[in-house]
Protein backbone atom coordinates (compact mmCIF):
# COMPACT_ATOMS: atom_id res chain seq x y z
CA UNK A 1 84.18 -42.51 1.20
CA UNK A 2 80.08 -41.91 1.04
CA UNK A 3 80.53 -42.37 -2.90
CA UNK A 4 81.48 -45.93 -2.41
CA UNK A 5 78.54 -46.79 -0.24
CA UNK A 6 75.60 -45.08 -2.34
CA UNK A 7 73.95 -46.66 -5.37
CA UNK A 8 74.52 -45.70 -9.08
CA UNK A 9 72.43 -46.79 -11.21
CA UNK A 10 72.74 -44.35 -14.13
CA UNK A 11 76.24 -45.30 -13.91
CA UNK A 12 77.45 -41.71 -13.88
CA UNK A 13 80.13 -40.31 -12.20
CA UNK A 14 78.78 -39.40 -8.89
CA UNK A 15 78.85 -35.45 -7.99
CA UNK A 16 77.89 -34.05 -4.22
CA UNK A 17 77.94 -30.66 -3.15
CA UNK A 18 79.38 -30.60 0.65
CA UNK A 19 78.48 -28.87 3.37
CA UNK A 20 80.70 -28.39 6.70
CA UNK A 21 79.68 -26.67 9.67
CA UNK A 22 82.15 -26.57 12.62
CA UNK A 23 80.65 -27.90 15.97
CA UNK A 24 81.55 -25.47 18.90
CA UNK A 25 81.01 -26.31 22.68
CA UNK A 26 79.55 -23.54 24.98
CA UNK A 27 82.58 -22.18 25.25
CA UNK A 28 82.92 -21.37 21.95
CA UNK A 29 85.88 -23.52 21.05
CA UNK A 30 85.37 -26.16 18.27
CA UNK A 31 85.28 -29.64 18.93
CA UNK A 32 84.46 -30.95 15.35
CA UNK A 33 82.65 -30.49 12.41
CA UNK A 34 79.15 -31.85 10.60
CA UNK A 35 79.58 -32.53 7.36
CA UNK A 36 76.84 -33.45 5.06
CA UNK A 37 77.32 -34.99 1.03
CA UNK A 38 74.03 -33.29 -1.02
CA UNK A 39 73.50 -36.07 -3.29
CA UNK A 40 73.07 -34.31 -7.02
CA UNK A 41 70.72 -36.28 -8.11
CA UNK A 42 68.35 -34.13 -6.06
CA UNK A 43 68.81 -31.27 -7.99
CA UNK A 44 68.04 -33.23 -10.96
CA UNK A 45 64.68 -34.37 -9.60
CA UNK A 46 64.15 -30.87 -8.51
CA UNK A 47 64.67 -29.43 -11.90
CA UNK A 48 62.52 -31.63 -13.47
CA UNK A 49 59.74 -31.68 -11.15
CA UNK A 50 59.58 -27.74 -11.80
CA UNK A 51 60.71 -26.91 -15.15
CA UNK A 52 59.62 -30.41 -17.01
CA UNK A 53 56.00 -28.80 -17.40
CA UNK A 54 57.05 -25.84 -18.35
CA UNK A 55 59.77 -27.60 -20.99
CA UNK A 56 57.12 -29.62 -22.24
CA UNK A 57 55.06 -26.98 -22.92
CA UNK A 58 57.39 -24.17 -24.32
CA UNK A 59 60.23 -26.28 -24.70
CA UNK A 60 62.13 -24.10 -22.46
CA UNK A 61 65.45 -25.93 -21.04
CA UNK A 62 67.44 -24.52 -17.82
CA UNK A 63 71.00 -25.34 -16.87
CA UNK A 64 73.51 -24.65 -13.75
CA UNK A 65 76.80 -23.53 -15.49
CA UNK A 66 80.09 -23.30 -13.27
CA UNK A 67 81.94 -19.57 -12.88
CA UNK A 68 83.72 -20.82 -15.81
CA UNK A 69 80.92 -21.98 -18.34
CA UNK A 70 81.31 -25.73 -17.24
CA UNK A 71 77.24 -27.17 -17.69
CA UNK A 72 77.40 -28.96 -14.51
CA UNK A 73 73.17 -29.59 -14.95
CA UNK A 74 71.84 -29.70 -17.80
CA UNK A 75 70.81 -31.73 -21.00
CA UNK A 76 73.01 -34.91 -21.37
CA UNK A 77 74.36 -33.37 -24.26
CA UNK A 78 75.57 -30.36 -22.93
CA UNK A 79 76.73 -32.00 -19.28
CA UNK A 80 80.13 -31.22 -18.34
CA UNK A 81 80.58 -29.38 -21.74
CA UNK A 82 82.48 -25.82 -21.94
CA UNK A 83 80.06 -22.95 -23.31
CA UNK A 84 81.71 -20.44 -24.89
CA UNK A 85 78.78 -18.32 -25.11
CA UNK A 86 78.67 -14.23 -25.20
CA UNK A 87 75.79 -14.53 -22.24
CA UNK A 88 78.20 -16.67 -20.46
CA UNK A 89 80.44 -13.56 -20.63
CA UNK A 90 78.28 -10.91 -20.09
CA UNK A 91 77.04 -13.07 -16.74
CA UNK A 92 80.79 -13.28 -15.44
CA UNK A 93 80.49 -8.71 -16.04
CA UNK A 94 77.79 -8.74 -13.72
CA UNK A 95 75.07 -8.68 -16.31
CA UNK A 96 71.87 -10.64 -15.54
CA UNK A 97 70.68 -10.20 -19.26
CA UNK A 98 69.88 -12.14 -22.37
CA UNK A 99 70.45 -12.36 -25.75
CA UNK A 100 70.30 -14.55 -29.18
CA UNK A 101 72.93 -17.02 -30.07
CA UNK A 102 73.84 -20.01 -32.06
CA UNK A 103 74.95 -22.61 -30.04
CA UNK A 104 77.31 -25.46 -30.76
CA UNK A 105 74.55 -27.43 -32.48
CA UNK A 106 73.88 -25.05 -34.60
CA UNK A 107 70.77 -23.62 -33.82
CA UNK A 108 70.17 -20.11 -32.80
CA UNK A 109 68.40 -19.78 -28.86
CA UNK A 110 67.38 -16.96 -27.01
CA UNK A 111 69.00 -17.27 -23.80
CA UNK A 112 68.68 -15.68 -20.59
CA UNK A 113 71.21 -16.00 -17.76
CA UNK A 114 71.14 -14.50 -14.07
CA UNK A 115 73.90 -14.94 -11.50
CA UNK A 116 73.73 -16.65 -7.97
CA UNK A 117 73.47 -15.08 -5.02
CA UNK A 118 74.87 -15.96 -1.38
CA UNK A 119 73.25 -15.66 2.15
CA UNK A 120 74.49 -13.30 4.50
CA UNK A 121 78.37 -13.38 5.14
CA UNK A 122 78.58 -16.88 2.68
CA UNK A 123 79.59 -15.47 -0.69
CA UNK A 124 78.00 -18.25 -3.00
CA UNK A 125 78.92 -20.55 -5.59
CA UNK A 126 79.28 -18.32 -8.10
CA UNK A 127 76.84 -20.27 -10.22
CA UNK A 128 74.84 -19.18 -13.65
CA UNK A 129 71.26 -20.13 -13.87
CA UNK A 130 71.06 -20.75 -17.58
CA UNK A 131 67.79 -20.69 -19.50
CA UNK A 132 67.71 -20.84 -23.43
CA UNK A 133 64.37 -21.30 -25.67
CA UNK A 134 65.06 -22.06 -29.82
CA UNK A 135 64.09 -19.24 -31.37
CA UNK A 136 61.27 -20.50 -33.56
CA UNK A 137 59.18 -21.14 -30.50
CA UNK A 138 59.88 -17.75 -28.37
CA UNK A 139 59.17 -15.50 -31.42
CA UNK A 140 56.49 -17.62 -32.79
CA UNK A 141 53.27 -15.03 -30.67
CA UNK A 142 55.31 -12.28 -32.15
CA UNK A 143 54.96 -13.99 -35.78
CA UNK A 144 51.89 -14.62 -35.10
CA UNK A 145 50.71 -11.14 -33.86
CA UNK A 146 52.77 -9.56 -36.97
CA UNK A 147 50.46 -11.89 -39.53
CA UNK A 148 47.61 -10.79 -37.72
CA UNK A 149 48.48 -6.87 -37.93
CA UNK A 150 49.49 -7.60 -41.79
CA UNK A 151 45.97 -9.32 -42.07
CA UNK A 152 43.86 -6.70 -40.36
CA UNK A 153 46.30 -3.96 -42.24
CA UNK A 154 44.99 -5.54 -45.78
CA UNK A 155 41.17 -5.87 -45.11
CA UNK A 156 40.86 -2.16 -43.77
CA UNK A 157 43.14 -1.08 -46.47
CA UNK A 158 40.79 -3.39 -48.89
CA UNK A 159 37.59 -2.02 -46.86
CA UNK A 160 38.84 1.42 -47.30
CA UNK A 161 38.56 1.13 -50.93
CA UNK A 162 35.73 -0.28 -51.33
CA UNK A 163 34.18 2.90 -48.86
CA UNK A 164 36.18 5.46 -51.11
CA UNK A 165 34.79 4.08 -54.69
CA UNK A 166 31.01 4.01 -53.08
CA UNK A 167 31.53 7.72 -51.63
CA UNK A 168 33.68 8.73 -55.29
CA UNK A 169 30.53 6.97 -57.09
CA UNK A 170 27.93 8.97 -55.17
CA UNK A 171 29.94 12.29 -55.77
CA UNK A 172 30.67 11.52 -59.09
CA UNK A 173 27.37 10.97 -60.50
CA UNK A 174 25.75 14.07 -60.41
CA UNK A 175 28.57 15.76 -61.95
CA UNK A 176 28.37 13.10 -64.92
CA UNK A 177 24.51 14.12 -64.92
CA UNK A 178 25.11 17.60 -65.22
CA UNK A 179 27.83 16.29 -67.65
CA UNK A 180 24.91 15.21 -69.72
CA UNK A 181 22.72 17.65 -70.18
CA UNK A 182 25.28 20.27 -71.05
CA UNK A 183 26.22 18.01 -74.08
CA UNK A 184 22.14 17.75 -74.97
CA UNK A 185 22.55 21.49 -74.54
CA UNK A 186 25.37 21.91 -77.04
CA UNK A 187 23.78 20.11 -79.57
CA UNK A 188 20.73 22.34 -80.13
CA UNK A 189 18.18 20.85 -77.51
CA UNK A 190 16.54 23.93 -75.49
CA UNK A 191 14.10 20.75 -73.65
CA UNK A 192 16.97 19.69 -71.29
CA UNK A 193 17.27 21.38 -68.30
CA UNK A 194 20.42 21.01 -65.80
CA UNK A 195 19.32 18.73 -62.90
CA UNK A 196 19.41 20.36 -59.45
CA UNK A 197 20.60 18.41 -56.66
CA UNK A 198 19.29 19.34 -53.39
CA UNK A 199 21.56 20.15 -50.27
CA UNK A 200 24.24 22.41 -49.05
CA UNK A 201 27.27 20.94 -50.57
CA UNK A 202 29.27 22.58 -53.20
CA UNK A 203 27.63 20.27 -55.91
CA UNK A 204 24.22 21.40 -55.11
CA UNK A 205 25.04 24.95 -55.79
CA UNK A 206 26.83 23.91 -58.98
CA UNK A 207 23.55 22.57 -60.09
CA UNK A 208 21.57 25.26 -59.09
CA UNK A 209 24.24 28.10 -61.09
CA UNK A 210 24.20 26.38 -63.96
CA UNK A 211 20.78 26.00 -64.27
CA UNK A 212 19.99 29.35 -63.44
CA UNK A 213 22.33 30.79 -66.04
CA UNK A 214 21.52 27.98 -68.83
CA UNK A 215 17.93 29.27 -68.31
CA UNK A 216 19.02 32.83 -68.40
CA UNK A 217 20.75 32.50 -71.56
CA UNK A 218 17.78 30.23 -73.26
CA UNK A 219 15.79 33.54 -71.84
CA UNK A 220 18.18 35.97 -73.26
CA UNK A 221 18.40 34.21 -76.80
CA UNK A 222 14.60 33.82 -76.86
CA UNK A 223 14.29 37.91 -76.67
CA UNK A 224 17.31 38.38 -79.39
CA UNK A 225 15.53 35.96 -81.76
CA UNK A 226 12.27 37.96 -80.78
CA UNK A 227 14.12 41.10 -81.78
CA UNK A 228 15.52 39.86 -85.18
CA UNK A 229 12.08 39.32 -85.86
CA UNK A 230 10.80 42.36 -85.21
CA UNK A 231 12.89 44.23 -87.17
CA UNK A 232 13.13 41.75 -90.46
């Protein structure tokens, strides 16, 4: 009877959630009962004075589905529509989880669902609270933070080789200048000495070896030559 008296100007069917309470006298018997109509457009304003900032932000949309996946609030696409959803399953187990899905447009959400609760001694509704975010936007930090580890991964992988020719340079080059010298050596020319590095490292001691024993056989075929001499 209330439906008749209120105004409709979206034009939709009009939906009210009612409320009875029985009326008792102090005797405890009833004499009647308060009803009350909660208009559903309230809910409506409700959701959208909450969530709007948050779906115009993240694009995050929220929907009241039925015990049996009926969207009873939701986007005017979806209203009144039957979701045949796993989440809408594992909600009806129990299971306040969530999980990605392509829905019936075709895209692929994530979605997140939790069950309603009653007060005290009134069992509920049995309501879903339905949540679901396209994909592209609720991965897009974890993109974002994988191109970022891939980007720091290639400059200290790039930085590390740059750090391991300098130190390969550094170690290298003596050992190309002692290189050196032995070749002057094998071609005939006493003059060149081994360079000695200084330090404690293992090519310092190279250096010093080598030219301790190059010396010791310049020494050693300076007497022999001596010798020959001595006894031509």
């Amino acid at each position: 009877l209330l439906e008749k008296l209120l105004p409709n100007p979206t034009g939709e069917p009009k939906r009210f959630l009612d409320v009875v309470s029985p009326v008792l006298d102090l005797q405890g018997n009833t004499i009647g009962a308060l009803g009350a109509h909660l208009y559903w457009q309230w809910t409506k304003e409700v959701r959208d004075s909450i969530l709007q900032p948050l779906q115009d932000r993240s694009q995050v949309e929220m929907m009241i589905v039925s015990s049996n996946g009926e969207v009873l609030l939701g986007p005017v696409d979806l209203q009144l529509q039957q979701l045949n959803l796993k989440i809408i399953q594992a909600a009806k187990e129990g299971k306040n989880t969530h999980l990605v899905e392509t829905w019936r447009d075709g895209k692929t959400y994530l979605s997140g669902v939790a069950s309603s609760q009653g007060y005290r001694n009134y069992p509920g509704l049995e309501w879903l609270i339905l949540v679901r975010q396209r994909t592209d936007v609720a991965f897009a930090p974890v993109r974002q933070l994988h191109q970022q580890i891939l980007f720091w991964n290639l400059a200290l992988g790039l930085l590390c080789a740059v750090v391991g020719w300098i130190i390969a340079g550094q170690v290298a080059q003596p050992l190309l200048s002692i290189a050196d010298s032995a070749d002057l050596l094998r071609e005939g020319n006493t003059n060149v000495k081994i360079p000695v590095f200084q330090g404690k490292d293992e090519i310092a001691r190279l250096s010093k070896s080598l030219r301790r024993l190059v010396s010791t056989l310049i020494y050693q075929e300076q007497q022999l030559s001596a010798s020959n001499e001595q006894l031509e």
